[in-house]
C-alpha atoms as a PDB file:
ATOM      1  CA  UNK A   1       3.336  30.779 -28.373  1.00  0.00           C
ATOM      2  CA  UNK A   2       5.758  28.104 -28.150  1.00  0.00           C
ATOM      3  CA  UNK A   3       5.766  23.823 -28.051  1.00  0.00           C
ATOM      4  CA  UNK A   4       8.214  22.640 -25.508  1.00  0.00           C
ATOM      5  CA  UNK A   5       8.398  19.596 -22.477  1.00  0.00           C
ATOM      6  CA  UNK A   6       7.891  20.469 -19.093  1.00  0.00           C
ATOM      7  CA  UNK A   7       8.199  18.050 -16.059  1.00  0.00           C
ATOM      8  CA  UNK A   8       9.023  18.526 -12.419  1.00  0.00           C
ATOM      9  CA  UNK A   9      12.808  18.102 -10.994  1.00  0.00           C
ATOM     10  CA  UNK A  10      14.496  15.191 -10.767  1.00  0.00           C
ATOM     11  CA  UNK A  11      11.043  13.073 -12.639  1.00  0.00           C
ATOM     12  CA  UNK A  12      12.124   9.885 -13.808  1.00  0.00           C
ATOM     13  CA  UNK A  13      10.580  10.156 -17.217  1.00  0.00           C
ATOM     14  CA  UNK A  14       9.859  13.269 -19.490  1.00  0.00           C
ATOM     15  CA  UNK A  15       5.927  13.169 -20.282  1.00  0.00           C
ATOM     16  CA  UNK A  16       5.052  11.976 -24.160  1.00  0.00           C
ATOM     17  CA  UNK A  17       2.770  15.180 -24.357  1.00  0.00           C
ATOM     18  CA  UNK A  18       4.673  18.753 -25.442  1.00  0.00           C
ATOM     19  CA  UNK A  19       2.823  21.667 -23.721  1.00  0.00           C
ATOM     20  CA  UNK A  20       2.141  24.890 -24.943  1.00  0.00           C
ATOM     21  CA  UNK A  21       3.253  28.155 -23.617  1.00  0.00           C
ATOM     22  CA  UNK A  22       3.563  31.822 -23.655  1.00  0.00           C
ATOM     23  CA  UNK A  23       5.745  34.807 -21.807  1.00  0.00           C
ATOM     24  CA  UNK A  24       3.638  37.245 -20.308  1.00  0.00           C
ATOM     25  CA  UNK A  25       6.198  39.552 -17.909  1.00  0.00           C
ATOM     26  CA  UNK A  26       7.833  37.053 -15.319  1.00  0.00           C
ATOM     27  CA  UNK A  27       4.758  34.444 -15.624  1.00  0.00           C
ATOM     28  CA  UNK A  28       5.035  31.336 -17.588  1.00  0.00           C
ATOM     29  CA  UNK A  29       1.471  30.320 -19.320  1.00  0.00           C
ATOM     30  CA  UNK A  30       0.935  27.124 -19.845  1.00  0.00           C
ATOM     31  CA  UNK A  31      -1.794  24.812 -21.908  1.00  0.00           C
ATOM     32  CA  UNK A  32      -1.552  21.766 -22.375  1.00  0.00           C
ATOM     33  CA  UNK A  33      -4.498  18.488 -22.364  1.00  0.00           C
ATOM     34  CA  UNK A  34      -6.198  17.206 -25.340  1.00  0.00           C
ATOM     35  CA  UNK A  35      -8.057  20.591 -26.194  1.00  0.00           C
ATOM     36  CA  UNK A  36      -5.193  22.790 -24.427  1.00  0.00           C
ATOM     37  CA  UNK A  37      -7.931  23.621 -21.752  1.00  0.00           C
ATOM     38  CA  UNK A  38      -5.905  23.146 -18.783  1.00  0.00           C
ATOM     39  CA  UNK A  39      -3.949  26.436 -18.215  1.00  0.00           C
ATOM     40  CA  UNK A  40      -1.357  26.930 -15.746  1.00  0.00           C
ATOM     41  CA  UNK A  41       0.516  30.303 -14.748  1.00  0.00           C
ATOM     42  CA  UNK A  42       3.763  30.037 -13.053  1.00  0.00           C
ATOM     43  CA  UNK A  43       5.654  32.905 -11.426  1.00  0.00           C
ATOM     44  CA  UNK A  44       8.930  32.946 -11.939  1.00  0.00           C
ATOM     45  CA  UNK A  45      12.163  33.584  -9.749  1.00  0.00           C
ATOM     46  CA  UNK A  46      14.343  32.258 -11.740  1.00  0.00           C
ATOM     47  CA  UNK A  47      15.799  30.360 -14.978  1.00  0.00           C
ATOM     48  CA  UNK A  48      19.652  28.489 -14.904  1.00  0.00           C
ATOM     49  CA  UNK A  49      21.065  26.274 -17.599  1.00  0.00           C
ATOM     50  CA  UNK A  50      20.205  22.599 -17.488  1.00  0.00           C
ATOM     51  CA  UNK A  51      22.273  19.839 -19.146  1.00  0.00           C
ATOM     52  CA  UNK A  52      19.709  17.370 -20.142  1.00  0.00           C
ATOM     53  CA  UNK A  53      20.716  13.758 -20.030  1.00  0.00           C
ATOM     54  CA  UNK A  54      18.106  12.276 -21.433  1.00  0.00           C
ATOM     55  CA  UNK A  55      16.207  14.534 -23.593  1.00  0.00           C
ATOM     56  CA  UNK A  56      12.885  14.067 -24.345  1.00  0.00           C
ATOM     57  CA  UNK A  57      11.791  12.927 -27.943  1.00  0.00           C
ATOM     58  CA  UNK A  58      10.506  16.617 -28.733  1.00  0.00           C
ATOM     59  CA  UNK A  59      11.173  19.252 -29.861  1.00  0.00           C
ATOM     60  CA  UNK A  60      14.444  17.191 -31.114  1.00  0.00           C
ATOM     61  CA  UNK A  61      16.685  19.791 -30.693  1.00  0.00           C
ATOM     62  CA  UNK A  62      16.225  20.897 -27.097  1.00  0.00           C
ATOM     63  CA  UNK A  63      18.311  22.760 -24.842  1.00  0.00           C
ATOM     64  CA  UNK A  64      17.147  22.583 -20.859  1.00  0.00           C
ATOM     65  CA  UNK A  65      16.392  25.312 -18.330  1.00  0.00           C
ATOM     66  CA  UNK A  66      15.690  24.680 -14.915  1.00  0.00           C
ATOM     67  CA  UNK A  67      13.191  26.857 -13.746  1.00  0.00           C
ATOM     68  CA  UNK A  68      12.361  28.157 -10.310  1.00  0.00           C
ATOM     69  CA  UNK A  69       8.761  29.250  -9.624  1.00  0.00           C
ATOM     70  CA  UNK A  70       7.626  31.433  -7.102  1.00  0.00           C
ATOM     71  CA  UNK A  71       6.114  28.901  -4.645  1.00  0.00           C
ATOM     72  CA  UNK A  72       9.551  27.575  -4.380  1.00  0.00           C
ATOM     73  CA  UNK A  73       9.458  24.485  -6.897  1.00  0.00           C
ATOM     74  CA  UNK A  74      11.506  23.964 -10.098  1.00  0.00           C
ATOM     75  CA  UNK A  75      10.785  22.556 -13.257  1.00  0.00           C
ATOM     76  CA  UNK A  76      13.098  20.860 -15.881  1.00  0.00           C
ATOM     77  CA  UNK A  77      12.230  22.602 -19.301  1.00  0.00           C
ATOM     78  CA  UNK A  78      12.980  21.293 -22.845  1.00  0.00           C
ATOM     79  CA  UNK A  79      12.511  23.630 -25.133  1.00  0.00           C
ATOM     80  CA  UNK A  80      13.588  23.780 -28.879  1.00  0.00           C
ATOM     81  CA  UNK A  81      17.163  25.759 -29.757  1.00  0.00           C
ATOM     82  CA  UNK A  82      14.943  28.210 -31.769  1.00  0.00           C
ATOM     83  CA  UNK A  83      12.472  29.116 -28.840  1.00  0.00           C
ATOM     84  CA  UNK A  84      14.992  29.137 -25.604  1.00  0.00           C
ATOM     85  CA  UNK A  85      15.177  32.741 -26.161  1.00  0.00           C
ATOM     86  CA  UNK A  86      11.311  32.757 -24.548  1.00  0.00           C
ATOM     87  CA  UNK A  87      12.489  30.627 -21.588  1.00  0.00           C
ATOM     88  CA  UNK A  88      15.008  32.923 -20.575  1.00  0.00           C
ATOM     89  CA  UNK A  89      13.565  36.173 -21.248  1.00  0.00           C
ATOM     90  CA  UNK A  90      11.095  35.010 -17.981  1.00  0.00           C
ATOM     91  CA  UNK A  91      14.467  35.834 -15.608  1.00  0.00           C
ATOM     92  CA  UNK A  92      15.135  39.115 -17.577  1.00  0.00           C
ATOM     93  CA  UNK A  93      11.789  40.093 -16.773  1.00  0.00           C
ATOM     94  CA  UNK A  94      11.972  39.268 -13.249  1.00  0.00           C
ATOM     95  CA  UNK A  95      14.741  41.151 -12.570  1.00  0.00           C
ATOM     96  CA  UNK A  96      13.422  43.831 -14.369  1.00  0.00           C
ATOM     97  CA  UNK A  97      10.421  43.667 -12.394  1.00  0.00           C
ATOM     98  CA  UNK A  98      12.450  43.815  -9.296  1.00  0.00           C
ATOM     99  CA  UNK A  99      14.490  46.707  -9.918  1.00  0.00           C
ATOM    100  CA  UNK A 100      11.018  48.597 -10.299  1.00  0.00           C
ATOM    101  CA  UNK A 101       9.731  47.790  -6.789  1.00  0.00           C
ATOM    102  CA  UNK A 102       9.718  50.466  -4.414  1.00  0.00           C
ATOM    103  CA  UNK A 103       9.193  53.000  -7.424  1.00  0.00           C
ATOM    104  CA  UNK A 104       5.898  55.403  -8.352  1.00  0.00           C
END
């Protein structure tokens, strides 16, 4: 599990709360709320490097991904230089997942 910022493209402001996430395959897991109750799963297509131009105030050292969901949305990322690794294995394991369709 790792802490990072998540917001949709092109929001005006980052939100003060970090959210909590995991890798499971291509699907992004997110908690986040008060009691991290409110779980979200996001499929994804896609990751690509972001510049961020006005980072958010944590994690402090973040490096941005834009991320493309299945339903066709994106999401500006934030996440710490230490956990991008997580962010971007989502696109190896789409691709990997893709290269297995059509296979028994």
């Amino acid at each position: 599990m790792f802490a990072f910022n998540v917001r949709p493209e092109r929001a005006p402001k980052w939100p003060r709360q970090v959210v909590y996430g995991r890798r499971v395959r291509d699907v992004l897991v997110t908690n986040r709320g008060a009691a991290l109750v409110r779980t979200e799963f996001h499929a994804v297509d896609a990751v690509a490097d972001l510049e961020l131009d006005d980072p958010p105030r944590k994690p402090a050292d973040a490096v941005g991904r834009l991320v493309t969901v299945a339903d066709g949305s994106r999401l500006e990322v934030a996440v710490s230089a230490s956990d991008v690794g997580h962010v971007d294995a989502l696109a190896v394991a789409r691709s990997g997942s893709d290269e297995r369709k059509g296979t028994v």
